[in-house]
N, C-alpha and C. Protein backbone atom coordinates (compact mmCIF):
# COMPACT_ATOMS: atom_id res chain seq x y z
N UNK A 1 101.30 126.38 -272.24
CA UNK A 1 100.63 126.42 -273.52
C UNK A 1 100.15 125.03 -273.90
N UNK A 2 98.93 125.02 -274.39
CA UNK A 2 98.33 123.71 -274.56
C UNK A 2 99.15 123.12 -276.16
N UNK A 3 99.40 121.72 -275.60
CA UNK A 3 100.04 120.92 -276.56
C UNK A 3 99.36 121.48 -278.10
N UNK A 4 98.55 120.66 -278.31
CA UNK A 4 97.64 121.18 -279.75
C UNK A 4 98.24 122.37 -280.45
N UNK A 5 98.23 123.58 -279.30
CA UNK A 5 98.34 124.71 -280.03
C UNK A 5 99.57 124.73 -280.74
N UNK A 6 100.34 124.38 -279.84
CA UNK A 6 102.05 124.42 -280.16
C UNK A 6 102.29 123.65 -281.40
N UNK A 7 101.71 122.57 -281.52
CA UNK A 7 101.74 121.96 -282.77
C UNK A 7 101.32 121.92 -283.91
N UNK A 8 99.96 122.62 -283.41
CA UNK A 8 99.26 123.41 -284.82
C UNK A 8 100.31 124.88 -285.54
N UNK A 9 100.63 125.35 -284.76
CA UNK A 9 101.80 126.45 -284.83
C UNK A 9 103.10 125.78 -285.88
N UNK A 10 103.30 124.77 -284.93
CA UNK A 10 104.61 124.30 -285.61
C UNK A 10 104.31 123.70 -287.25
N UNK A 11 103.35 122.99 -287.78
CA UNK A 11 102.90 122.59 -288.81
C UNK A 11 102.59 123.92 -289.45
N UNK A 12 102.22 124.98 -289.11
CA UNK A 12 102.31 125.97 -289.87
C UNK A 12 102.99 126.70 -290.56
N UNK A 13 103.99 127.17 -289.22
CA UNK A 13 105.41 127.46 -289.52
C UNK A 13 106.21 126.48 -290.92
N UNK A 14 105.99 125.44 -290.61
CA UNK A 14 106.84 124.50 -291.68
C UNK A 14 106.10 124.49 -292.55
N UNK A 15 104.77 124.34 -292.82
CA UNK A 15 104.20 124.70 -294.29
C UNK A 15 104.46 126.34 -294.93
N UNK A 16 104.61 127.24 -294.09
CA UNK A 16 105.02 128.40 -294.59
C UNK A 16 105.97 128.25 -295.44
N UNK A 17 107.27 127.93 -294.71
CA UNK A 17 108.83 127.62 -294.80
C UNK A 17 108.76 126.94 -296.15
N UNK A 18 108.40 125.50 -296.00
CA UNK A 18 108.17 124.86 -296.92
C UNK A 18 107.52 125.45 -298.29
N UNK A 19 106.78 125.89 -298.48
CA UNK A 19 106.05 126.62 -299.16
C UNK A 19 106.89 127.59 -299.87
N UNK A 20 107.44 128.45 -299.08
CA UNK A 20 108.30 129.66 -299.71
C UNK A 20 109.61 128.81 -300.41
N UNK A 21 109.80 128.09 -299.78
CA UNK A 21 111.22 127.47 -300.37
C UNK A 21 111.05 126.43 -301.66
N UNK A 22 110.09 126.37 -301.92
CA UNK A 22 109.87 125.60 -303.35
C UNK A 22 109.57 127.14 -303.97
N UNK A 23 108.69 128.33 -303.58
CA UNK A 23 108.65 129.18 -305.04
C UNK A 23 109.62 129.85 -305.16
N UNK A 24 111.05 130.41 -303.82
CA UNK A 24 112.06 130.12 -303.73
C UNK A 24 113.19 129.39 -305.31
N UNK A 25 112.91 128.29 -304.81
CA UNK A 25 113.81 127.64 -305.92
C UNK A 25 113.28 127.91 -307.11
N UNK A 26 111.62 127.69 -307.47
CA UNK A 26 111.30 127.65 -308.64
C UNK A 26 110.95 129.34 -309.02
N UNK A 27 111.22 130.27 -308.21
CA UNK A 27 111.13 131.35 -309.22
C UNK A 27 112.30 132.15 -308.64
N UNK A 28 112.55 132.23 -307.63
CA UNK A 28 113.86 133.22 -306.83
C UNK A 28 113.10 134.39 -306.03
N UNK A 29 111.76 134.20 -305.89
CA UNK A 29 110.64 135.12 -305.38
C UNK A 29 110.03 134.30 -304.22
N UNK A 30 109.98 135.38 -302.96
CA UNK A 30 109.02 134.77 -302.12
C UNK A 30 107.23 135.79 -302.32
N UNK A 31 106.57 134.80 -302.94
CA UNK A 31 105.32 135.61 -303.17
C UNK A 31 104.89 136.66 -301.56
N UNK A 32 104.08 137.78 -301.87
CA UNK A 32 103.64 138.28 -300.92
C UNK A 32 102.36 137.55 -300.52
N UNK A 33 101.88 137.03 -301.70
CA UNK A 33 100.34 136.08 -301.09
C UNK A 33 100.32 134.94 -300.15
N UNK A 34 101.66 134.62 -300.22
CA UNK A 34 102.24 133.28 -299.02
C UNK A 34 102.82 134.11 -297.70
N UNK A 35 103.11 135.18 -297.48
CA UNK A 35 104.11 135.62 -296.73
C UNK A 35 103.06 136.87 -295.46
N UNK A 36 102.31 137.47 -296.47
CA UNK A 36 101.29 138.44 -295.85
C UNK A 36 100.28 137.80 -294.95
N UNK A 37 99.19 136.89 -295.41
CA UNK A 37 98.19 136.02 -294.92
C UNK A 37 99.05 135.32 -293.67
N UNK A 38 100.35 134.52 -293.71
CA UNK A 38 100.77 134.16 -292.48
C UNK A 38 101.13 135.37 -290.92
N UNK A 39 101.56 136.40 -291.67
CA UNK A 39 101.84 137.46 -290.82
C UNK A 39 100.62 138.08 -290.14
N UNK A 40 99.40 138.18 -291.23
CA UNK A 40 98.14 139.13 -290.48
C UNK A 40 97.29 137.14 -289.47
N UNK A 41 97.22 136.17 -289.71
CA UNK A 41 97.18 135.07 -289.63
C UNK A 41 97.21 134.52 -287.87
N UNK A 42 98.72 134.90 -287.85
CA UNK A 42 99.68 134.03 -286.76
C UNK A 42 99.47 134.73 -285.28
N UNK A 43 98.92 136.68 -285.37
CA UNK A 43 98.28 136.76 -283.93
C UNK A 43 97.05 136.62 -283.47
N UNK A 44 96.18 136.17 -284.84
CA UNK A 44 95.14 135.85 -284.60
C UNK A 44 94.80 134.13 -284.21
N UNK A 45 95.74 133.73 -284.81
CA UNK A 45 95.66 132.34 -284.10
C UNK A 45 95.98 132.00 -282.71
N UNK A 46 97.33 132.71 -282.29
CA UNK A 46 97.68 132.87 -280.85
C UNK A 46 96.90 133.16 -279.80
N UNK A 47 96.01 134.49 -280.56
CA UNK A 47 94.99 134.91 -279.73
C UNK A 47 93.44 133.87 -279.37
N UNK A 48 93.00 133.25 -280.39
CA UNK A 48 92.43 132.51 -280.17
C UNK A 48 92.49 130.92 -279.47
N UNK A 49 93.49 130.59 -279.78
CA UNK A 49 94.37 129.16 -279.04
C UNK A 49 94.27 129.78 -277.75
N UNK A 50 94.87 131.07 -277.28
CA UNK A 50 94.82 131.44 -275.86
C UNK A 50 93.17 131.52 -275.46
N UNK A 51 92.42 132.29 -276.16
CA UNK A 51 91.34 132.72 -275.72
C UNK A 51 90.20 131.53 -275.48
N UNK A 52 90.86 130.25 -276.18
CA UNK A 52 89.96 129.03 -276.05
C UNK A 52 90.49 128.03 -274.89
N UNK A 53 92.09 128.03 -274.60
CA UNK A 53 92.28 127.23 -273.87
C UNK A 53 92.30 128.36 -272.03
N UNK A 54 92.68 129.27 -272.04
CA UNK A 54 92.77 129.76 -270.83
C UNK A 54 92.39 131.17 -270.73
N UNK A 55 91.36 131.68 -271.39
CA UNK A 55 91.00 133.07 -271.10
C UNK A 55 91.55 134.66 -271.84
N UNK A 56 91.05 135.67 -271.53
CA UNK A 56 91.70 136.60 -272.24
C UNK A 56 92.68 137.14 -272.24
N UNK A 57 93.13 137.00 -270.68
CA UNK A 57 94.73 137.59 -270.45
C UNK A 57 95.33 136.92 -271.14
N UNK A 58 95.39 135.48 -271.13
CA UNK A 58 96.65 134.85 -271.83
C UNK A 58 96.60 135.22 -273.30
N UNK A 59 95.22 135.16 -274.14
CA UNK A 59 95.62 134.89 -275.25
C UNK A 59 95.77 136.57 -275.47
N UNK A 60 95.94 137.57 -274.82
CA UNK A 60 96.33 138.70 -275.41
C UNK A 60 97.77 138.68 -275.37
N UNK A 61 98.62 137.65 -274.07
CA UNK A 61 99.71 137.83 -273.68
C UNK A 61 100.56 137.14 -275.21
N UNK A 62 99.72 135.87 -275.35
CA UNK A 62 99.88 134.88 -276.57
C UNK A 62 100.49 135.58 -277.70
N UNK A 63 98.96 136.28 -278.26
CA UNK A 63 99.13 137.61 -278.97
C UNK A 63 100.26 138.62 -279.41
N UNK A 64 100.26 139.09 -277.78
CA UNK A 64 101.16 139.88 -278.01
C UNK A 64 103.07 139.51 -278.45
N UNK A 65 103.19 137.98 -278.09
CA UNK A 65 104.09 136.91 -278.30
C UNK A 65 104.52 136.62 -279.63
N UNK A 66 103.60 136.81 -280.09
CA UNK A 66 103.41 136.97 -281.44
C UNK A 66 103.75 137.95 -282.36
N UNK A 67 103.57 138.92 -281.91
CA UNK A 67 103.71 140.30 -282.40
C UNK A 67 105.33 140.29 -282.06
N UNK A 68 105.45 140.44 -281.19
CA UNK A 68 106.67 140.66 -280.86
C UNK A 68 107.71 139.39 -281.70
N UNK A 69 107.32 138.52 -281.78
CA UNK A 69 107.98 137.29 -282.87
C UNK A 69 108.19 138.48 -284.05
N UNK A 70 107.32 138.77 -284.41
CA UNK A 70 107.08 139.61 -285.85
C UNK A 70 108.00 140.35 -285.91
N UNK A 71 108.22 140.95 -285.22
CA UNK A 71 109.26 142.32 -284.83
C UNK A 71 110.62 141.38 -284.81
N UNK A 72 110.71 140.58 -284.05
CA UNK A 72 112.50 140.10 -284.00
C UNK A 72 112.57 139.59 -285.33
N UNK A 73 111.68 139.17 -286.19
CA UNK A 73 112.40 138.10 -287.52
C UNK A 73 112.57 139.52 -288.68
N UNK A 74 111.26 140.67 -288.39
CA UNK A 74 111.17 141.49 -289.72
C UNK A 74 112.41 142.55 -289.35
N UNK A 75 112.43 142.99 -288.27
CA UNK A 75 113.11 144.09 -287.77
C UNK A 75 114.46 144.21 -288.93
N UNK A 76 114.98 143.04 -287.66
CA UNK A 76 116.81 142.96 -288.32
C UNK A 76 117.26 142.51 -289.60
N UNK A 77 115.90 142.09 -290.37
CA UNK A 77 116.22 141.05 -291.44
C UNK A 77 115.75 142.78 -292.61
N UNK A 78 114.82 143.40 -291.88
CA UNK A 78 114.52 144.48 -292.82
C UNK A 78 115.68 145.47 -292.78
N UNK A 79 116.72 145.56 -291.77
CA UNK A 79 117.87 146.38 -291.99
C UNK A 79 119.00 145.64 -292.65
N UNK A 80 118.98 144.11 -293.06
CA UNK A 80 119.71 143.05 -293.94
C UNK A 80 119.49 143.64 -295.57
N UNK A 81 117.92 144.28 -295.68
CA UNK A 81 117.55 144.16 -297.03
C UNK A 81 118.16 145.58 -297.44
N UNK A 82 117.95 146.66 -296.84
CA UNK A 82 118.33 148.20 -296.98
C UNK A 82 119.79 148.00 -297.00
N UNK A 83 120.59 146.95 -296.16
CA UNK A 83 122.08 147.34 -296.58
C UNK A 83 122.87 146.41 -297.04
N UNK A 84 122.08 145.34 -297.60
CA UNK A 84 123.40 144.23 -297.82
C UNK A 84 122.57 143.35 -299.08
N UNK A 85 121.25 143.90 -299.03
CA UNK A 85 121.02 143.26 -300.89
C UNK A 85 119.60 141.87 -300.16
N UNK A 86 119.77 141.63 -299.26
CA UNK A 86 118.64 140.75 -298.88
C UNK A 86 117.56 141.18 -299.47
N UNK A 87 116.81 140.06 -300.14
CA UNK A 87 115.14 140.12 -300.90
C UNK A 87 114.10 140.73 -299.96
N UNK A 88 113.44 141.73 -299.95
CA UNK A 88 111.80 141.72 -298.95
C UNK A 88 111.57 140.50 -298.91
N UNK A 89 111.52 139.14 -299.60
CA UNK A 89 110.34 138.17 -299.29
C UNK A 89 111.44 137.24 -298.21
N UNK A 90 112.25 137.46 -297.77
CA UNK A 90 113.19 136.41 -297.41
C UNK A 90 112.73 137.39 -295.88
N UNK A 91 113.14 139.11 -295.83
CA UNK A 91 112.32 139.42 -294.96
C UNK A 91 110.92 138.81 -294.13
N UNK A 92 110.38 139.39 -294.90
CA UNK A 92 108.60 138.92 -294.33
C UNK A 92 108.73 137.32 -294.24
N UNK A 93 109.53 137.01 -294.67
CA UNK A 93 109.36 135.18 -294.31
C UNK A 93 109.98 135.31 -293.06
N UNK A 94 111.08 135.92 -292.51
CA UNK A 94 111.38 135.61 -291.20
C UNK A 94 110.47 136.47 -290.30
N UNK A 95 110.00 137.36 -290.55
CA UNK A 95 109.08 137.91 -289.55
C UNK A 95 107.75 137.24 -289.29
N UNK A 96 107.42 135.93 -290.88
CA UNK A 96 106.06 134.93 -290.46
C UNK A 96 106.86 134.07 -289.39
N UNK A 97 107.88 133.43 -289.57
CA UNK A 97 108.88 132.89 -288.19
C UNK A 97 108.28 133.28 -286.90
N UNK A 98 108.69 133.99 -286.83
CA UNK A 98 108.34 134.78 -285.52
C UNK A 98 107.04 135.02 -284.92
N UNK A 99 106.32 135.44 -286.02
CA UNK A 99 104.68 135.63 -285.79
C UNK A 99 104.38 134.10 -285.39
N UNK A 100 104.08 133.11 -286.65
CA UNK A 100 103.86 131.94 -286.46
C UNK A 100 104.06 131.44 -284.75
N UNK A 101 105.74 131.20 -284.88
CA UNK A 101 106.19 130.59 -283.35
C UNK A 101 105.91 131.25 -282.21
N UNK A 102 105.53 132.61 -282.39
CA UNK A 102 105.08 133.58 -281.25
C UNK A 102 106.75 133.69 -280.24
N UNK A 103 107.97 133.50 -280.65
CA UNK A 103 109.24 132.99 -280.05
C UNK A 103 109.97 133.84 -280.91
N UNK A 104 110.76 134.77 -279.80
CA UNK A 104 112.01 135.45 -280.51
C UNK A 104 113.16 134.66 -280.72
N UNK A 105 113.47 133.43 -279.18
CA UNK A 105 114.20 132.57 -279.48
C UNK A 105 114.03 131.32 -280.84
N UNK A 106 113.36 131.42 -280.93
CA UNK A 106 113.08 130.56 -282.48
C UNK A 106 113.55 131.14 -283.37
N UNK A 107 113.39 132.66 -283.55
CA UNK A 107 114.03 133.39 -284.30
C UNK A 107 115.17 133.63 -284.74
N UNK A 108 115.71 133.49 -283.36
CA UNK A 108 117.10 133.82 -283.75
C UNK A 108 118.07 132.30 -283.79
N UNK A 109 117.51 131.55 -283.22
CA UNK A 109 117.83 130.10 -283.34
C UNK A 109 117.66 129.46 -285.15
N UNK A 110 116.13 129.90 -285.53
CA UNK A 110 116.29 129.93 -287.15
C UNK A 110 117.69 130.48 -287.89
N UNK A 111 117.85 132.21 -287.61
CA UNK A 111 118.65 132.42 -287.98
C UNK A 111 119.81 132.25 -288.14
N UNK A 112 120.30 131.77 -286.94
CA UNK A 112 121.86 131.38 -286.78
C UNK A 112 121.61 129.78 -287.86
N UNK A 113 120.72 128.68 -288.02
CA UNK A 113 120.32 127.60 -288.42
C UNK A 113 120.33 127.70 -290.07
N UNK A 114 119.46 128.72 -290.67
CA UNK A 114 119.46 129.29 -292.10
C UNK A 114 121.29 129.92 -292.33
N UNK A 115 121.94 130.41 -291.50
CA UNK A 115 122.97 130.99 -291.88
C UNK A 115 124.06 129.95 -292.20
N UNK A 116 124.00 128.84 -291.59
CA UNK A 116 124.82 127.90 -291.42
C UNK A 116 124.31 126.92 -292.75
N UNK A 117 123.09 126.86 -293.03
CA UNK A 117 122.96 126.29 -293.82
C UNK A 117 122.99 126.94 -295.40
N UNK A 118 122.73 128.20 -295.18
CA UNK A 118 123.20 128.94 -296.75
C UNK A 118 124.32 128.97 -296.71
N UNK A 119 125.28 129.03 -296.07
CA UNK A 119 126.44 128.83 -296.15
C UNK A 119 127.07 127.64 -297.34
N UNK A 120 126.65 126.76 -296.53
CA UNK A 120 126.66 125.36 -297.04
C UNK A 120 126.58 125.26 -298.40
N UNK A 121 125.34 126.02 -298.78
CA UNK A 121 124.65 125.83 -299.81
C UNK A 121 125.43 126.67 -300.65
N UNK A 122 125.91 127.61 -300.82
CA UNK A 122 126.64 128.58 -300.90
C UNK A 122 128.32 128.07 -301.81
N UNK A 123 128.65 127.22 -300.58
CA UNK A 123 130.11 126.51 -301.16
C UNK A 123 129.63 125.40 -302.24
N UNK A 124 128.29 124.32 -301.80
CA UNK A 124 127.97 123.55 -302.72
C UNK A 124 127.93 124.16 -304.26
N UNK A 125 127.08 125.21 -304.72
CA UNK A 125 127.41 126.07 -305.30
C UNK A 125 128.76 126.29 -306.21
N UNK A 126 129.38 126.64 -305.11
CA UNK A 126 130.65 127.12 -305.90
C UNK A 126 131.53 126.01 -306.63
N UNK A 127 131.53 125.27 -305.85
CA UNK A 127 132.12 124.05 -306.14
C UNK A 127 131.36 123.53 -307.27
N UNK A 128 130.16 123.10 -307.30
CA UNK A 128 129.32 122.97 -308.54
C UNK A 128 129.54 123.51 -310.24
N UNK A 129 129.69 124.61 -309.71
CA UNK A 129 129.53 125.67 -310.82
C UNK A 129 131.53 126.04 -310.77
N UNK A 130 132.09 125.64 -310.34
CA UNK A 130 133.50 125.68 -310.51
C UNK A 130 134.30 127.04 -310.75
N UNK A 131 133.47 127.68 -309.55
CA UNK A 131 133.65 129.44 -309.04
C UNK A 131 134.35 129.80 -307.81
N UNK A 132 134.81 128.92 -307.20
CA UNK A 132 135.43 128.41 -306.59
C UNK A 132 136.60 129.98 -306.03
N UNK A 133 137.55 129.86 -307.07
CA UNK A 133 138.23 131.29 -307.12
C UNK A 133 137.64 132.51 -307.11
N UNK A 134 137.03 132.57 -308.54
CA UNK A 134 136.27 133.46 -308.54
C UNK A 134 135.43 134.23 -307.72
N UNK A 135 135.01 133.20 -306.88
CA UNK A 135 133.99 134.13 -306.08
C UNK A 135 134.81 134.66 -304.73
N UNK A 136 135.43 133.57 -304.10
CA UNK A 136 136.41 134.34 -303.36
C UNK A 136 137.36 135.25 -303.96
N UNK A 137 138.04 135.70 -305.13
CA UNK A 137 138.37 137.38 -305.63
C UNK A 137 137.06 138.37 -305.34
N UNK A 138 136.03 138.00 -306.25
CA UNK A 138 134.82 138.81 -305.37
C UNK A 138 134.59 139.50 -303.80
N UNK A 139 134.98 138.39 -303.31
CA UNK A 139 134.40 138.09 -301.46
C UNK A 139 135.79 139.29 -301.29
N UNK A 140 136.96 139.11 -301.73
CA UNK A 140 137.74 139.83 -300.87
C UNK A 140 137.90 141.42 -301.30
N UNK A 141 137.78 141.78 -302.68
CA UNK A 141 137.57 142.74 -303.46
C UNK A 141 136.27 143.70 -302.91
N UNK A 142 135.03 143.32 -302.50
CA UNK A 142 134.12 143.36 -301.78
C UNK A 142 134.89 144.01 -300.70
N UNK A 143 135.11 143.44 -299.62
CA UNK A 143 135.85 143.45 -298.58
C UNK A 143 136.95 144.86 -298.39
N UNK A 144 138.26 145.09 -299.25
CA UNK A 144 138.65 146.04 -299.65
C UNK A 144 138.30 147.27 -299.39
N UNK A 145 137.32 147.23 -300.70
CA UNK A 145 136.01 148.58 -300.73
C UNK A 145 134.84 148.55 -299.66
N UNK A 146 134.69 147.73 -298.68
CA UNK A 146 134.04 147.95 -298.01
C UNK A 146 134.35 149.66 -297.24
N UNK A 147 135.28 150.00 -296.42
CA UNK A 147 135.72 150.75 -295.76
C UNK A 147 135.63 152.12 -296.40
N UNK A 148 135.71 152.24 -297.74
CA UNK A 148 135.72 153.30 -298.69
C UNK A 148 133.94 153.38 -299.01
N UNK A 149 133.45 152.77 -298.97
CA UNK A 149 132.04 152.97 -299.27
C UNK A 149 131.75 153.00 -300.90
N UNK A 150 132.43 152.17 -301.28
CA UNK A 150 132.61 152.39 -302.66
C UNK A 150 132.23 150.78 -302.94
N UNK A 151 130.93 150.64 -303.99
CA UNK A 151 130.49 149.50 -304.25
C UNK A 151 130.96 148.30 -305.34
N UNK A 152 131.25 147.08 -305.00
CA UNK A 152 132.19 146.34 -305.45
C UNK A 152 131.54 146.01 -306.83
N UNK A 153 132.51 145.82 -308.22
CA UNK A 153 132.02 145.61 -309.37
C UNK A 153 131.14 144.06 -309.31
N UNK A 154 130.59 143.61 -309.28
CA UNK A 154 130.08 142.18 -308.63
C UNK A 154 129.21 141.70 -309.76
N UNK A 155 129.48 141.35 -311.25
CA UNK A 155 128.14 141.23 -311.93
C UNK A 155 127.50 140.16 -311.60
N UNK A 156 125.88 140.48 -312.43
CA UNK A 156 124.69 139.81 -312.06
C UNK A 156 125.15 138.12 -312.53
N UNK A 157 125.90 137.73 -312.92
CA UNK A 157 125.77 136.29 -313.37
C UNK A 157 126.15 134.80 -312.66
N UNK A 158 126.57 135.25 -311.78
CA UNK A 158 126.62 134.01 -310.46
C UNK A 158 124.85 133.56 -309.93
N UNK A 159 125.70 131.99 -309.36
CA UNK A 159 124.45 131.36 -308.94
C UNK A 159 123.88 132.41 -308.01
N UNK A 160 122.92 131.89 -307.85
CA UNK A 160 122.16 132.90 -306.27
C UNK A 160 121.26 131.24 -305.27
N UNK A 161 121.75 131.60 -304.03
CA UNK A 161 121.50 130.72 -303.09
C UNK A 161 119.88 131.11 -302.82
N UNK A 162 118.92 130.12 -302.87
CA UNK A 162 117.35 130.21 -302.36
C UNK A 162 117.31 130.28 -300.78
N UNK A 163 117.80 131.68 -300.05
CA UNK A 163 117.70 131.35 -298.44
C UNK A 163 116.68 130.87 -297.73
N UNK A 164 115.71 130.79 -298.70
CA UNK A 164 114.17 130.37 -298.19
C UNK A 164 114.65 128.79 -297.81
N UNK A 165 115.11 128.21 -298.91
CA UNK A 165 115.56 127.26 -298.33
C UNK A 165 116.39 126.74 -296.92
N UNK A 166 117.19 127.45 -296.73
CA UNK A 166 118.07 127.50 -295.64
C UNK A 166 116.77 128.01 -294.43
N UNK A 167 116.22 129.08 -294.43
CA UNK A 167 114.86 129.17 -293.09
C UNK A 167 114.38 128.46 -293.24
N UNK A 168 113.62 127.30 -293.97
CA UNK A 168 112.62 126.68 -294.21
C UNK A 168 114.01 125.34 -292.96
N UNK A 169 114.73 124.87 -293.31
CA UNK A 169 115.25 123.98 -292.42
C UNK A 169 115.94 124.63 -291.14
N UNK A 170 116.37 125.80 -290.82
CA UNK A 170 116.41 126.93 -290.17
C UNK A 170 114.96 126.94 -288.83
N UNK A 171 113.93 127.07 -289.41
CA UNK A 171 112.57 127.38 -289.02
C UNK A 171 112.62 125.70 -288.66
N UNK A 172 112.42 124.56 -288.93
CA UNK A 172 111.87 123.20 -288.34
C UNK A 172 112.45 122.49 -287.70
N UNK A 173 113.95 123.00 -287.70
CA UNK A 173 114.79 122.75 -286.34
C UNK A 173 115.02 123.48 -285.17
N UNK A 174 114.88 124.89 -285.62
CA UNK A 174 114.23 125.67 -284.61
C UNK A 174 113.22 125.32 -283.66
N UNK A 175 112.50 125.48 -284.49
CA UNK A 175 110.53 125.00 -284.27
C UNK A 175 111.09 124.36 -283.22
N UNK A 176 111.58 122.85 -284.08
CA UNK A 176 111.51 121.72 -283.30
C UNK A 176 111.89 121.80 -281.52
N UNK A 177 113.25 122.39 -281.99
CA UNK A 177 113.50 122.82 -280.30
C UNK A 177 112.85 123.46 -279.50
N UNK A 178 112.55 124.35 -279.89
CA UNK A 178 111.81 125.91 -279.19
C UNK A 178 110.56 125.53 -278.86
N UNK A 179 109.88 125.34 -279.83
CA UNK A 179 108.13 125.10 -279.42
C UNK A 179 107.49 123.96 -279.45
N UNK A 180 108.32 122.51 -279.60
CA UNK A 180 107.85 121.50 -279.69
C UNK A 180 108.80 120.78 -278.25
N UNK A 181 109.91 121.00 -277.72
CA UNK A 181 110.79 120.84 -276.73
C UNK A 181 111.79 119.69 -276.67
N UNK A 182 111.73 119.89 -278.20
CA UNK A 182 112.49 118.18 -278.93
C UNK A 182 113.82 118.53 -278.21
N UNK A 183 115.08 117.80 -278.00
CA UNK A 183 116.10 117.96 -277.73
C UNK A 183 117.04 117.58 -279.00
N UNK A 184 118.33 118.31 -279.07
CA UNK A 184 119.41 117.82 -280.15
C UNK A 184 120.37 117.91 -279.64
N UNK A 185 121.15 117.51 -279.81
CA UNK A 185 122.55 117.51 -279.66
C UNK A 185 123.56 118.79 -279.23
N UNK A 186 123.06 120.56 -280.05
CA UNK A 186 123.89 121.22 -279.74
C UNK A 186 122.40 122.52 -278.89
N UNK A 187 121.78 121.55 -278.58
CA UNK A 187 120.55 122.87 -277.97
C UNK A 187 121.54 123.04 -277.05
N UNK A 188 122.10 122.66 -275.96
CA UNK A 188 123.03 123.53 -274.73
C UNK A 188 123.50 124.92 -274.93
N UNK A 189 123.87 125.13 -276.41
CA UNK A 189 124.20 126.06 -276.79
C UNK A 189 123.92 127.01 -277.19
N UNK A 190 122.28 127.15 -277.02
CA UNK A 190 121.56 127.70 -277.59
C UNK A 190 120.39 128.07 -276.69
């Protein structure tokens, strides 16, 4: 894959990311007008980067790289939202992931990357806001009733973590590895 492309990709990806994770913080919404345009966007760019640097097979293969990105970030993240409370826009942001990078491994390299870092964000949080207990009675009470199918009393008034944030650094360390071929420290593992 020609350098350029990969990097035009990658600057995209992170302006996406970037992008969602400021309206993210500043509203708790990932707009569909940021999230849609990258998704219909990202196989048409693939396709053309291919179709300019090496012909039609590739950039359909490109393409189709793409698509299939789409599918690993929206898929599993759209069965996150149906059973565990995940936002649609946190969805379609990981399925622009995927589209964008045209890389399932980016995908899931984001993901494990965003998880570790909402995490984070998560305890900062608690600790912050001095919920500390509280939310672990929640977490385990939760837990309990899991098995019974019976939904945990959980009210609306706790912080809420911006995961956009967490993909958005998720997605550019990803990126970085996957489609730019940067090296870090724990890529072996990955």
């Amino acid at each position: 894959m020609p350098w350029s492309l990969l990097v035009t990709a990658y600057l995209l990806l992170v302006g996406v990311c970037l992008a969602a994770a400021i309206w993210d913080v500043r509203t708790g919404r990932i707009p569909n007008k940021l999230t849609y345009p990258a998704l219909l966007a990202a196989p048409v760019l693939w396709y053309a980067g291919g179709f300019l640097t090496a012909g039609t097979h590739e950039a359909a293969a490109w393409s189709g790289a793409s698509v299939v990105g789409l599918l690993a970030g929206g898929v599993p993240f759209m069965l996150l939202v149906l059973t565990m409370g995940l936002g649609g826009g946190d969805m379609k942001l990981m399925a622009a992931v995927g589209a964008l990078s045209a890389s399932w491994p980016v995908v899931l390299c984001t993901t494990v990357y965003a998880l570790g870092v909402a995490v984070i964000m998560a305890l900062g949080l608690m600790v912050r806001h001095k919920i500390v207990r509280r939310t672990l009675a929640r977490v385990f009470s939760a837990a309990l009733l899991a098995p019974t199918q019976t939904p945990a009393n959980i009210p609306d008034d706790s912080p809420r973590v911006p995961f956009a944030v967490a993909v958005a650094v998720g997605a550019a360390l990803a990126g970085a590895e996957q489609m730019l071929g940067l090296n870090t420290p724990w890529r072996p593992f990955f």
